[in-house]
PDB file of N, CA and C in Angstrom:
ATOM      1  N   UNK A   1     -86.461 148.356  17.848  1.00  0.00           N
ATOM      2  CA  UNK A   1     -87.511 149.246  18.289  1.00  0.00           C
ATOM      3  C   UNK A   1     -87.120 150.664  17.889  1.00  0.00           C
ATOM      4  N   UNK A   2     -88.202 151.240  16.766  1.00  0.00           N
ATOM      5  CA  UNK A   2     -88.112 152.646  17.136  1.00  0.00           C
ATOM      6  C   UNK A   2     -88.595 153.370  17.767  1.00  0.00           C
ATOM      7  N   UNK A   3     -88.032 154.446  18.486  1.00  0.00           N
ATOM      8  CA  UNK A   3     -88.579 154.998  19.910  1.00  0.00           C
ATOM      9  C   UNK A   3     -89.063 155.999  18.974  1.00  0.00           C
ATOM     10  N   UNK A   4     -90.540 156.889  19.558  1.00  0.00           N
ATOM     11  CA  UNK A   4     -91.340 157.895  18.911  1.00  0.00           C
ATOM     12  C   UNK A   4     -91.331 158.831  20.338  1.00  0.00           C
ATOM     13  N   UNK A   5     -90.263 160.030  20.026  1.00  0.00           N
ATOM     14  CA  UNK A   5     -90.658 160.997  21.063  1.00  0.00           C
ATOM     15  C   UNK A   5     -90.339 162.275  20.355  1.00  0.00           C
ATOM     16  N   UNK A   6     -91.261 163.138  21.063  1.00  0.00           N
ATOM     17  CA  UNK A   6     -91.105 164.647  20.538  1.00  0.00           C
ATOM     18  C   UNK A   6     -89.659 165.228  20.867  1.00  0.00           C
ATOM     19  N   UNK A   7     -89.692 166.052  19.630  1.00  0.00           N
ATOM     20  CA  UNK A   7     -88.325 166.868  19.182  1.00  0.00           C
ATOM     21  C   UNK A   7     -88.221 167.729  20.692  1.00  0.00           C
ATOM     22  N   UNK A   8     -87.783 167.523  21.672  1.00  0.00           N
ATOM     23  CA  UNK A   8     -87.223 167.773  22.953  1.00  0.00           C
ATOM     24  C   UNK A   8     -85.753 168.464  23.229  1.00  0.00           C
ATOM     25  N   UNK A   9     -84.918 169.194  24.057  1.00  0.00           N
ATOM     26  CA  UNK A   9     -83.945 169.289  24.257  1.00  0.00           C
ATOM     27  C   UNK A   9     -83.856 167.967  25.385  1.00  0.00           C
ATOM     28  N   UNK A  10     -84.845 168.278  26.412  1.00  0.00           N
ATOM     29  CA  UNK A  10     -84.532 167.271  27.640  1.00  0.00           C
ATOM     30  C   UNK A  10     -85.862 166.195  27.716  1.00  0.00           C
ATOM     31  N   UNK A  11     -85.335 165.137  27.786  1.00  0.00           N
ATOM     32  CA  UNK A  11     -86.735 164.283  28.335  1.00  0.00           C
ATOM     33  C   UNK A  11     -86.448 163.639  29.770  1.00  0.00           C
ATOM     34  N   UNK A  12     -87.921 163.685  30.265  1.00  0.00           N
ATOM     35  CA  UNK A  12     -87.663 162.455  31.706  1.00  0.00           C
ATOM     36  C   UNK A  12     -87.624 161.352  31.525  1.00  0.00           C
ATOM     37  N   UNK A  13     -87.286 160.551  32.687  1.00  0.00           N
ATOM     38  CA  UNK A  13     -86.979 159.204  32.847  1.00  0.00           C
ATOM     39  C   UNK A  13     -88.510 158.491  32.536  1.00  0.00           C
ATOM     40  N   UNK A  14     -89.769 159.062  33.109  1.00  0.00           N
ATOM     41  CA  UNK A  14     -90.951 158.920  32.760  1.00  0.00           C
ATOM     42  C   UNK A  14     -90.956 158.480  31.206  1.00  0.00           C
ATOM     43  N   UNK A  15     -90.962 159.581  30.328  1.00  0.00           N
ATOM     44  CA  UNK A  15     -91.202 159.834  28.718  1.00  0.00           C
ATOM     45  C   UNK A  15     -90.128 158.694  28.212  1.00  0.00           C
ATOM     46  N   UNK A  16     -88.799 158.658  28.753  1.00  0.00           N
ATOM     47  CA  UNK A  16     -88.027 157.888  28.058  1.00  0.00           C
ATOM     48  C   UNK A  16     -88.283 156.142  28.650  1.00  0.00           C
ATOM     49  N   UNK A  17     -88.860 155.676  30.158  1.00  0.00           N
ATOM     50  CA  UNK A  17     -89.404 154.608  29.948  1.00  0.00           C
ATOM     51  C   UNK A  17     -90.886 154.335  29.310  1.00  0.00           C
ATOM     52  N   UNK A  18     -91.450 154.907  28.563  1.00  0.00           N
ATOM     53  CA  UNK A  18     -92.763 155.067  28.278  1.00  0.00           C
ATOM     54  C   UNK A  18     -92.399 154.480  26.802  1.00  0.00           C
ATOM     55  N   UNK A  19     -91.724 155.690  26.389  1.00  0.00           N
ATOM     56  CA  UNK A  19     -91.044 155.608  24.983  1.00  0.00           C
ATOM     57  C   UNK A  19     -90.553 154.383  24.585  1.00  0.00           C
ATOM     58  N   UNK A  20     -89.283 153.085  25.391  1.00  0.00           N
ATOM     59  CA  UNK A  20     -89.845 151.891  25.361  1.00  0.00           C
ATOM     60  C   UNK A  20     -89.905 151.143  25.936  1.00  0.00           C
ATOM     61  N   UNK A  21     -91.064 151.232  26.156  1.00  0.00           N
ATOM     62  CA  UNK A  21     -92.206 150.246  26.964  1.00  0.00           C
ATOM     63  C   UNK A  21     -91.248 149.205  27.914  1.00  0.00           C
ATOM     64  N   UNK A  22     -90.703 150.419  28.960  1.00  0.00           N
ATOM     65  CA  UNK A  22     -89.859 149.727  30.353  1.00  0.00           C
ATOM     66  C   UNK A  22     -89.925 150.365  31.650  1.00  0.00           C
ATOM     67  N   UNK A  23     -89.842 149.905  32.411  1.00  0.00           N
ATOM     68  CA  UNK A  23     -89.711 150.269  33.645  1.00  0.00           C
ATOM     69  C   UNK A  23     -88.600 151.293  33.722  1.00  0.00           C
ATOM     70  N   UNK A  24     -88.551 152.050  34.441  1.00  0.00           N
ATOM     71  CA  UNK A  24     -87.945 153.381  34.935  1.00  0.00           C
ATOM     72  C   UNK A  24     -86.552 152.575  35.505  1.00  0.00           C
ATOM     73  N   UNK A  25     -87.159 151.445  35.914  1.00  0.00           N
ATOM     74  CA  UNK A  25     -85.063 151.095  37.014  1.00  0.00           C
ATOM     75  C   UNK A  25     -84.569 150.400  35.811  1.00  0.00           C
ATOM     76  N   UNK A  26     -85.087 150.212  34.855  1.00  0.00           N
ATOM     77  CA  UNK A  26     -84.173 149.468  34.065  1.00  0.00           C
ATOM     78  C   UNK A  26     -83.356 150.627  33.593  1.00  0.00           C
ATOM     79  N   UNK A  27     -84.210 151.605  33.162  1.00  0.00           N
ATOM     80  CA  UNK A  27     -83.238 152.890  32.462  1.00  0.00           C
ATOM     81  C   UNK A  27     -82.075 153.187  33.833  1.00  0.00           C
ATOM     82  N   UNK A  28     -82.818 153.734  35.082  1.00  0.00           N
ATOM     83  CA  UNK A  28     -81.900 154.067  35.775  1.00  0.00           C
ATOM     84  C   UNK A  28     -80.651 152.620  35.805  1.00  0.00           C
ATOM     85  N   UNK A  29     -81.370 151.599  35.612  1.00  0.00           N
ATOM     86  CA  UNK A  29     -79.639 150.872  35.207  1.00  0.00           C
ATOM     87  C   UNK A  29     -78.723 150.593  34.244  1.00  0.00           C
ATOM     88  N   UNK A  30     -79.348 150.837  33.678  1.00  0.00           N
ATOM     89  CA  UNK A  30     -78.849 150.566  31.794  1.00  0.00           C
ATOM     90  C   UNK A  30     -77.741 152.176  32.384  1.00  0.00           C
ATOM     91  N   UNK A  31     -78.370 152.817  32.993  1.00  0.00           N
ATOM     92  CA  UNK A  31     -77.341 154.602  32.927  1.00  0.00           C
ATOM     93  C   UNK A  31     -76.166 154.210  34.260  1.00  0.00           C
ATOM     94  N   UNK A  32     -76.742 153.080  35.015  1.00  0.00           N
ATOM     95  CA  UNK A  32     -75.247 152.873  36.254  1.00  0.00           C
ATOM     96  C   UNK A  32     -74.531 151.975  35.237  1.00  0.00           C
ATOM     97  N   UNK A  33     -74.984 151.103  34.622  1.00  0.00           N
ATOM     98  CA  UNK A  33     -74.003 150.244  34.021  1.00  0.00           C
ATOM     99  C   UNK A  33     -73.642 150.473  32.326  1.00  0.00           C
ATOM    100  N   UNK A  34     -74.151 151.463  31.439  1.00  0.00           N
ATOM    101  CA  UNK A  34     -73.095 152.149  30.789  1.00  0.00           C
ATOM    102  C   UNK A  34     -73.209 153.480  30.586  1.00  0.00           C
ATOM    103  N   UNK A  35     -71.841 153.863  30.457  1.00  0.00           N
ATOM    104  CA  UNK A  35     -70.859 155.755  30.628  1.00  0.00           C
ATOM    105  C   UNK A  35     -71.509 156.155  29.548  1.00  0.00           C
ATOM    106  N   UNK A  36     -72.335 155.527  28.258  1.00  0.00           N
ATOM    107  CA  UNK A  36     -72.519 156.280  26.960  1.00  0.00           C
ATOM    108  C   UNK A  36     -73.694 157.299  28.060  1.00  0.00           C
ATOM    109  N   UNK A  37     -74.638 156.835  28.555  1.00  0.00           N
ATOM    110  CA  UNK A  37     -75.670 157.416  29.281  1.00  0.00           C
ATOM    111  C   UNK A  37     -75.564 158.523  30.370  1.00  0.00           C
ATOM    112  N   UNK A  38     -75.487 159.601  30.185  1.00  0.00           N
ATOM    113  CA  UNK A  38     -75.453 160.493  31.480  1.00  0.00           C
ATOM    114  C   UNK A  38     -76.313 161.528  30.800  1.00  0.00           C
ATOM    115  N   UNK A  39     -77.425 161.309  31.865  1.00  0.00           N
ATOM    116  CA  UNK A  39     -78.111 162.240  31.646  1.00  0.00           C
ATOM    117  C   UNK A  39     -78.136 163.710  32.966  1.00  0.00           C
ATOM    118  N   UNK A  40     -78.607 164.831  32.390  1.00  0.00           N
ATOM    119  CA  UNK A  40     -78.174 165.807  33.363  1.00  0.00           C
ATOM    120  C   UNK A  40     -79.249 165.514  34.395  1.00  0.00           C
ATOM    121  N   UNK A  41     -78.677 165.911  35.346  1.00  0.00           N
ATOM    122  CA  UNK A  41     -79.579 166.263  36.865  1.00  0.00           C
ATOM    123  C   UNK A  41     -79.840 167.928  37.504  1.00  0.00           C
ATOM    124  N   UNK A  42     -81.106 167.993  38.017  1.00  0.00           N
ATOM    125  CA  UNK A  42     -81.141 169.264  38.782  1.00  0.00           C
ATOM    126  C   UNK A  42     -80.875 168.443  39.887  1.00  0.00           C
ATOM    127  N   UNK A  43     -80.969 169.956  40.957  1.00  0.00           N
ATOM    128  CA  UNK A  43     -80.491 170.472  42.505  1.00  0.00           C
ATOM    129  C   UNK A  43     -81.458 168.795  42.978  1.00  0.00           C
ATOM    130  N   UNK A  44     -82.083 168.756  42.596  1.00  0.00           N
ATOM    131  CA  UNK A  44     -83.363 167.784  42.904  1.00  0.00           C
ATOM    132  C   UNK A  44     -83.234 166.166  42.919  1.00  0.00           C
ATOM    133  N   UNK A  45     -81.853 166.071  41.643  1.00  0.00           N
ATOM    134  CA  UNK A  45     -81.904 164.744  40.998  1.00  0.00           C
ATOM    135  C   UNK A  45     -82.456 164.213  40.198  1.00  0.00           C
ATOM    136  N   UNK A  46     -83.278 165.179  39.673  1.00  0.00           N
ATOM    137  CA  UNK A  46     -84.171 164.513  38.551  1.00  0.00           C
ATOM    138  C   UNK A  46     -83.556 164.228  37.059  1.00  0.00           C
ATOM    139  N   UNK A  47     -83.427 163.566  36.699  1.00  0.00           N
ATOM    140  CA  UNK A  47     -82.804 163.085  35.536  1.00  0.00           C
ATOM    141  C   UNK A  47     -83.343 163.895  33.876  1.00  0.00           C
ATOM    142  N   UNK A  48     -82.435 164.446  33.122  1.00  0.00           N
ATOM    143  CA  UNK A  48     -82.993 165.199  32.166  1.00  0.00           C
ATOM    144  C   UNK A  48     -82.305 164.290  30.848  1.00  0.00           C
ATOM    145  N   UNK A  49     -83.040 163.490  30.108  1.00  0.00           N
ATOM    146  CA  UNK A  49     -82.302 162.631  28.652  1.00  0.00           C
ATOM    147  C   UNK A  49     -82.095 163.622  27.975  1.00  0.00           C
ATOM    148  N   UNK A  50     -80.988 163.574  27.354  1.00  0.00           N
ATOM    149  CA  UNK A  50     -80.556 164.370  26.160  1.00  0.00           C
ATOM    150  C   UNK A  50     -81.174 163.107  24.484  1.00  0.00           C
ATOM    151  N   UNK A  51     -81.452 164.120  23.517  1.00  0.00           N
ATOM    152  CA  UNK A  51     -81.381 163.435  22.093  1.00  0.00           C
ATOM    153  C   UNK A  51     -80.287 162.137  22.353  1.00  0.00           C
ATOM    154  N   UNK A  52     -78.798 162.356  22.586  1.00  0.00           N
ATOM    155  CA  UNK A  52     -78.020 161.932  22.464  1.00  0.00           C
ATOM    156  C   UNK A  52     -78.008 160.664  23.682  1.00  0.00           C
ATOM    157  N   UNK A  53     -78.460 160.922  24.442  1.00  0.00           N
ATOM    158  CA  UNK A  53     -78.430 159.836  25.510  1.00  0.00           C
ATOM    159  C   UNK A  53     -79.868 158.696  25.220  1.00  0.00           C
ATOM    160  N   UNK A  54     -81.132 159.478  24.539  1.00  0.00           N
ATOM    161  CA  UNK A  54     -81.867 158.887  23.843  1.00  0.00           C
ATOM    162  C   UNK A  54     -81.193 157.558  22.749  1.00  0.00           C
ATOM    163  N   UNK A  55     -80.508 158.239  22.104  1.00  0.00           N
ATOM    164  CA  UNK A  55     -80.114 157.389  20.928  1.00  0.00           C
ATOM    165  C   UNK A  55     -79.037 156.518  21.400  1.00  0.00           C
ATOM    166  N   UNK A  56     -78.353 156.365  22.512  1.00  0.00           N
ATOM    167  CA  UNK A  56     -77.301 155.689  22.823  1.00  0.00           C
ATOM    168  C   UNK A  56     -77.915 154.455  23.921  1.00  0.00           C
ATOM    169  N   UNK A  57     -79.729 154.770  24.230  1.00  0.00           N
ATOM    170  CA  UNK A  57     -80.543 154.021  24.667  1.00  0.00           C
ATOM    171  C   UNK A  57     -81.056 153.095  23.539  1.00  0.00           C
ATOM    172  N   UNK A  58     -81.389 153.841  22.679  1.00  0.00           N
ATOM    173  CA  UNK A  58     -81.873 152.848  21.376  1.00  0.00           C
ATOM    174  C   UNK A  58     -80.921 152.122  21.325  1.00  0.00           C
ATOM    175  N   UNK A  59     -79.977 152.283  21.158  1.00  0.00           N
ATOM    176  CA  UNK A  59     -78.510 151.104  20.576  1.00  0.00           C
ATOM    177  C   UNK A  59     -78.234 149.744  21.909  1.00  0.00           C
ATOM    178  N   UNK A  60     -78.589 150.505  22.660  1.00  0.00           N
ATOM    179  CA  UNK A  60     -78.316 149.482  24.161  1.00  0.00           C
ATOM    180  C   UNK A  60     -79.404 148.644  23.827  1.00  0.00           C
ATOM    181  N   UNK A  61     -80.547 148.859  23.564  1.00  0.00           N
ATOM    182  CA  UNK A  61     -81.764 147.932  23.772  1.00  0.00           C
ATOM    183  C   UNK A  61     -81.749 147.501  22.710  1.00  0.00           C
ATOM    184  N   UNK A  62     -81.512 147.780  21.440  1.00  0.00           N
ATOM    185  CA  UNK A  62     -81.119 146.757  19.794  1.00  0.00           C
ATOM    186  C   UNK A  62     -80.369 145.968  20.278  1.00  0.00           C
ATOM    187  N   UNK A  63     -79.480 146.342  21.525  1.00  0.00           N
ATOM    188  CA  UNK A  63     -78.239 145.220  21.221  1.00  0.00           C
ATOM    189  C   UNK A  63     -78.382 144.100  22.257  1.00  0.00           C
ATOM    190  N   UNK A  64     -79.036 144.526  23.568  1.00  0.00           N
ATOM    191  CA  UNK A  64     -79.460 143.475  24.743  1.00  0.00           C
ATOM    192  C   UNK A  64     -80.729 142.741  24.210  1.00  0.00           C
ATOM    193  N   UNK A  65     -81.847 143.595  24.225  1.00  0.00           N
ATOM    194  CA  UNK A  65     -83.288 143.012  23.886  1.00  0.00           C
ATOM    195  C   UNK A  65     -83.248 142.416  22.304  1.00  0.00           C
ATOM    196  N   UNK A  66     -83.182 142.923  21.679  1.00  0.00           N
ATOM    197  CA  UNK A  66     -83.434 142.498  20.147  1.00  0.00           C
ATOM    198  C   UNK A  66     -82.050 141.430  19.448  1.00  0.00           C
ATOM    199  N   UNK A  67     -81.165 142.015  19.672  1.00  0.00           N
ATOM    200  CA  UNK A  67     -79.741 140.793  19.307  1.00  0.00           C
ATOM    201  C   UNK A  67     -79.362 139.850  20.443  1.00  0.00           C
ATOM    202  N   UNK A  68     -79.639 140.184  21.758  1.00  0.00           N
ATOM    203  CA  UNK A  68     -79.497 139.147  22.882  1.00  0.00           C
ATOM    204  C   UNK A  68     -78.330 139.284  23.139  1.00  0.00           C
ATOM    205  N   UNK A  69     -77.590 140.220  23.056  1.00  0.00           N
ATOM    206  CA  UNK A  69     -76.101 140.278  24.159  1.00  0.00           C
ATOM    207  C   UNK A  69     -77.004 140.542  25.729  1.00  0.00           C
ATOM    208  N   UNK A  70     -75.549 140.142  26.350  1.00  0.00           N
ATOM    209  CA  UNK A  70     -75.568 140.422  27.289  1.00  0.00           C
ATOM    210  C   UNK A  70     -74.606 141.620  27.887  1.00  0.00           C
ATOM    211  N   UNK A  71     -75.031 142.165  29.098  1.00  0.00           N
ATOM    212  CA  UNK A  71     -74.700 143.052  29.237  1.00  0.00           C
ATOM    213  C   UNK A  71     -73.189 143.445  29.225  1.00  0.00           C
ATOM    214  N   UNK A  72     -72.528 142.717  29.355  1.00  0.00           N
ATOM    215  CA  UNK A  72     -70.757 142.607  29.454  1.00  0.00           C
ATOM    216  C   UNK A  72     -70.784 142.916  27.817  1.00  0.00           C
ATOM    217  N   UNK A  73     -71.458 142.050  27.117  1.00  0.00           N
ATOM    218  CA  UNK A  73     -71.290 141.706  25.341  1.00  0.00           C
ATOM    219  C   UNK A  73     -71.601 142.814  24.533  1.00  0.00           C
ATOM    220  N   UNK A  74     -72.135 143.721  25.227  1.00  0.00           N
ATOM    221  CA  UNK A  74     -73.249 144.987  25.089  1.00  0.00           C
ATOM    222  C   UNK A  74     -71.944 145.873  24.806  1.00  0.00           C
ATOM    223  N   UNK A  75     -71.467 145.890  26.528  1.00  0.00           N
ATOM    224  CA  UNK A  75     -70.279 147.131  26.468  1.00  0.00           C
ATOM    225  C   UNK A  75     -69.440 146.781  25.616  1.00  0.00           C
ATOM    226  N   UNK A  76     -68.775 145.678  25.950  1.00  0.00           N
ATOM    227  CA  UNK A  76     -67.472 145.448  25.019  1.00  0.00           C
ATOM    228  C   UNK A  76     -67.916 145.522  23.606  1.00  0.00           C
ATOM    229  N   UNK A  77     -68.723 145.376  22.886  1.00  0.00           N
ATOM    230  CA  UNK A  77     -69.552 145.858  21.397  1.00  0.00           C
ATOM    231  C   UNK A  77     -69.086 147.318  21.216  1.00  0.00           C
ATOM    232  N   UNK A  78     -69.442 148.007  22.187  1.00  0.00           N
ATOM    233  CA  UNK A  78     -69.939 149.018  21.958  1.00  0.00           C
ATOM    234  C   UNK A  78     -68.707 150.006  22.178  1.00  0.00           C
ATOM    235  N   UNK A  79     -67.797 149.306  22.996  1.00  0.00           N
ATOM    236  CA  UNK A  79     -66.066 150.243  23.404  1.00  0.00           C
ATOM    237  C   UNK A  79     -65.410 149.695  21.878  1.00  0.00           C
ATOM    238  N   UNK A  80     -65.225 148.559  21.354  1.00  0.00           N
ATOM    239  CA  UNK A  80     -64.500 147.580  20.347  1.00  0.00           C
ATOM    240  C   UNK A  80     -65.145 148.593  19.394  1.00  0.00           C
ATOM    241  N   UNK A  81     -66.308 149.081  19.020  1.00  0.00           N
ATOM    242  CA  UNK A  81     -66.522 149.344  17.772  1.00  0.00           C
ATOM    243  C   UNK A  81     -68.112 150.228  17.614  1.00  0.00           C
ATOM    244  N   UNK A  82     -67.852 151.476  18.300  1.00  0.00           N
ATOM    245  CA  UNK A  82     -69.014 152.217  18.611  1.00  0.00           C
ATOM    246  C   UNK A  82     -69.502 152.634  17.487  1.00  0.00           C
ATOM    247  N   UNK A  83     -68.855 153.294  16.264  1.00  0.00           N
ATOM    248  CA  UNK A  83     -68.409 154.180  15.304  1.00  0.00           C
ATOM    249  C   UNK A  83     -69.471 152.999  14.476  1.00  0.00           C
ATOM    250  N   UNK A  84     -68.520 151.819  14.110  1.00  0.00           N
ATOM    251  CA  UNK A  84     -69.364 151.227  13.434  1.00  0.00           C
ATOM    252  C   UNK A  84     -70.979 150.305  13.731  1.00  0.00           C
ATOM    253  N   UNK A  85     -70.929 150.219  14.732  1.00  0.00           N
ATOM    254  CA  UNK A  85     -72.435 149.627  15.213  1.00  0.00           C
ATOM    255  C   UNK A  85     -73.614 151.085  15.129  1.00  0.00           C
ATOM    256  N   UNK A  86     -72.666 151.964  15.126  1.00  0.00           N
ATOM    257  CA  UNK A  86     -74.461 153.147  15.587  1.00  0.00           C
ATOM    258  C   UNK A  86     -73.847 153.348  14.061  1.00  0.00           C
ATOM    259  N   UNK A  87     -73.297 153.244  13.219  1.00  0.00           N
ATOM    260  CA  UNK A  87     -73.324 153.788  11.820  1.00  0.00           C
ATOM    261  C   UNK A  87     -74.350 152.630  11.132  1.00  0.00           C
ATOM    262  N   UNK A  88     -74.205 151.580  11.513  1.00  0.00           N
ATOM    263  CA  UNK A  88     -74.982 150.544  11.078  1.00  0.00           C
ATOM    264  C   UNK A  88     -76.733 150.121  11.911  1.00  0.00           C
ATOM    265  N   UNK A  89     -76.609 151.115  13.010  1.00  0.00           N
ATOM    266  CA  UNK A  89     -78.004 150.788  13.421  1.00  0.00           C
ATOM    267  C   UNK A  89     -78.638 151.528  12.813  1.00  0.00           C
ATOM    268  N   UNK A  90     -78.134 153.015  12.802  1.00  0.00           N
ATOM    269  CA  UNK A  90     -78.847 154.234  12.075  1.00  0.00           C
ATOM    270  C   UNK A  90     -79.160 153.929  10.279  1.00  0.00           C
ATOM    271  N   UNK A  91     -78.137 152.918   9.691  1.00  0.00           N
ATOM    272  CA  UNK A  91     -78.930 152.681   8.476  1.00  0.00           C
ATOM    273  C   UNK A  91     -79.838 151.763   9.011  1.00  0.00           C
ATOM    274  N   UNK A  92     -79.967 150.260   9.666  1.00  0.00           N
ATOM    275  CA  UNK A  92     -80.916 149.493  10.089  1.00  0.00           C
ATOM    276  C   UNK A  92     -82.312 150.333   9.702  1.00  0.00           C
ATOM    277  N   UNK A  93     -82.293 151.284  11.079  1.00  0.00           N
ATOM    278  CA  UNK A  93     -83.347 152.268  11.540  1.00  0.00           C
ATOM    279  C   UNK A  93     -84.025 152.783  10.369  1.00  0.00           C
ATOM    280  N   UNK A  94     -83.150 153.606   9.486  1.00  0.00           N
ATOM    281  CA  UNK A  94     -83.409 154.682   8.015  1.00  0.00           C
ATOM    282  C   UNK A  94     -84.457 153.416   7.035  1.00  0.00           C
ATOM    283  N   UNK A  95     -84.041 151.918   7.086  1.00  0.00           N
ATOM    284  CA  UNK A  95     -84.430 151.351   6.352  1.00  0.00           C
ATOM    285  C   UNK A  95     -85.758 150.375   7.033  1.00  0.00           C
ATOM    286  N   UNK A  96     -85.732 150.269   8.036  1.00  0.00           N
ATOM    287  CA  UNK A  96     -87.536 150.090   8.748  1.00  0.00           C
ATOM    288  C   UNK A  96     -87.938 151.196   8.229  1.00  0.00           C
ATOM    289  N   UNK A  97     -87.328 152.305   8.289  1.00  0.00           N
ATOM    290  CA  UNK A  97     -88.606 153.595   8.219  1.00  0.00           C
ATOM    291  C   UNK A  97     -88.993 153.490   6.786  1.00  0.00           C
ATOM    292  N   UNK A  98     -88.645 153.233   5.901  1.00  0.00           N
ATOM    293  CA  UNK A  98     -89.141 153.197   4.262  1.00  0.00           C
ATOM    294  C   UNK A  98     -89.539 152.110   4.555  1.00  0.00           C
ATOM    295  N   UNK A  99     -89.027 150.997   5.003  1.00  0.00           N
ATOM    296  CA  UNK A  99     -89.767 149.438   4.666  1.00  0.00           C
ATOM    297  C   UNK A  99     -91.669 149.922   5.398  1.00  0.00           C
ATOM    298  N   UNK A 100     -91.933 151.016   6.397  1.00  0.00           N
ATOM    299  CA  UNK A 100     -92.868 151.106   7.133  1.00  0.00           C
ATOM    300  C   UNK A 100     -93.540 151.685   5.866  1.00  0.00           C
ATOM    301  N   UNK A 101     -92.564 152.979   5.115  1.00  0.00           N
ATOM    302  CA  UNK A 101     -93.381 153.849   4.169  1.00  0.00           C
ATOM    303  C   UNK A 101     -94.389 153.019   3.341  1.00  0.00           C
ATOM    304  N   UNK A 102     -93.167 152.078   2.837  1.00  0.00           N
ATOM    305  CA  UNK A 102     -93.565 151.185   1.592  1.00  0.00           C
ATOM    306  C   UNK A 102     -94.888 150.655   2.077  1.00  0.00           C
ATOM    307  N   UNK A 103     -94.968 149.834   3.600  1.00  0.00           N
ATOM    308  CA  UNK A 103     -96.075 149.210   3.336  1.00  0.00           C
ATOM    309  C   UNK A 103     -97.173 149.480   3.439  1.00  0.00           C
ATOM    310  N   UNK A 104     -97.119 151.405   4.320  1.00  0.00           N
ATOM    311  CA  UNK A 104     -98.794 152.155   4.317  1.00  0.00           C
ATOM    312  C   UNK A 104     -99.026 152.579   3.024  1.00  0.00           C
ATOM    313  N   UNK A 105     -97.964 152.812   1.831  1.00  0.00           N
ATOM    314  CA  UNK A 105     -97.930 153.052   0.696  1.00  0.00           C
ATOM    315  C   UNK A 105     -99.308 151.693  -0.064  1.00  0.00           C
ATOM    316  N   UNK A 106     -98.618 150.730   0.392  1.00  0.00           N
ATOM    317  CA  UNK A 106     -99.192 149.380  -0.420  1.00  0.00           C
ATOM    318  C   UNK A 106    -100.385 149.031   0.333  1.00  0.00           C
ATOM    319  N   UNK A 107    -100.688 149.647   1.616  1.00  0.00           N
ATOM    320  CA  UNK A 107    -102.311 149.337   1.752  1.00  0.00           C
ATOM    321  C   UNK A 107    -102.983 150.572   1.615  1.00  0.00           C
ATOM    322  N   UNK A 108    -102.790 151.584   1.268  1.00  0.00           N
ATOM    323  CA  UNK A 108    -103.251 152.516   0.636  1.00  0.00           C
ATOM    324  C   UNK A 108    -104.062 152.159  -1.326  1.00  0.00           C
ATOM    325  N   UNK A 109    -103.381 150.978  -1.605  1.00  0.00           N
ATOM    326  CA  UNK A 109    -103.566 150.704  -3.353  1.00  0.00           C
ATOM    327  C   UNK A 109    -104.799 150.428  -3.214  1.00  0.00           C
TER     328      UNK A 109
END
């Protein structure tokens, strides 16, 4: 899944379960059960996503929802070999986005 959200410093928990298409407690758990996720809080508690906590959401949900780890299989992935899985999702990602170009390209002919 690529997530489509505006160029932001901070997003809410709202925008970022919207973004993909989940419930709000899943995010708030996906952030108790992994450290890549901390997003800032005001006086209030309200949760502020960073870019970076964005993209460390994309990688959690490629790797639970779309490859089918489980959540133990998730972390340990992701402590064993962070460097290389988000180096390899981010080409994944780079290459949907042309495979997308290509094909509004080809119903455009």
């Amino acid at each position: 899944m690529h997530v489509q959200l505006p160029e932001k410093l901070y997003y809410t928990i709202g925008e970022v379960a919207k973004a993909f298409k989940v419930n709000a407690s899943l995010i708030r758990f996906w952030e108790k059960e992994f450290d890549v996720i901390q997003p800032k809080k005001n006086a209030k508690g309200t949760r502020r996503f960073t870019p970076s906590d964005i993209k460390n959401l994309e990688l959690i949900y490629h790797l639970v929802k779309e490859r089918g780890f489980t959540l133990e299989g998730a972390k340990t992935h992701l402590k064993e070999g962070k460097k290389e899985t988000l180096d390899n999702f981010e080409i994944i990602r780079k290459l949907e986005g042309v495979k997308a170009q290509l094909l509004e390209l080809k119903g455009n002919l």
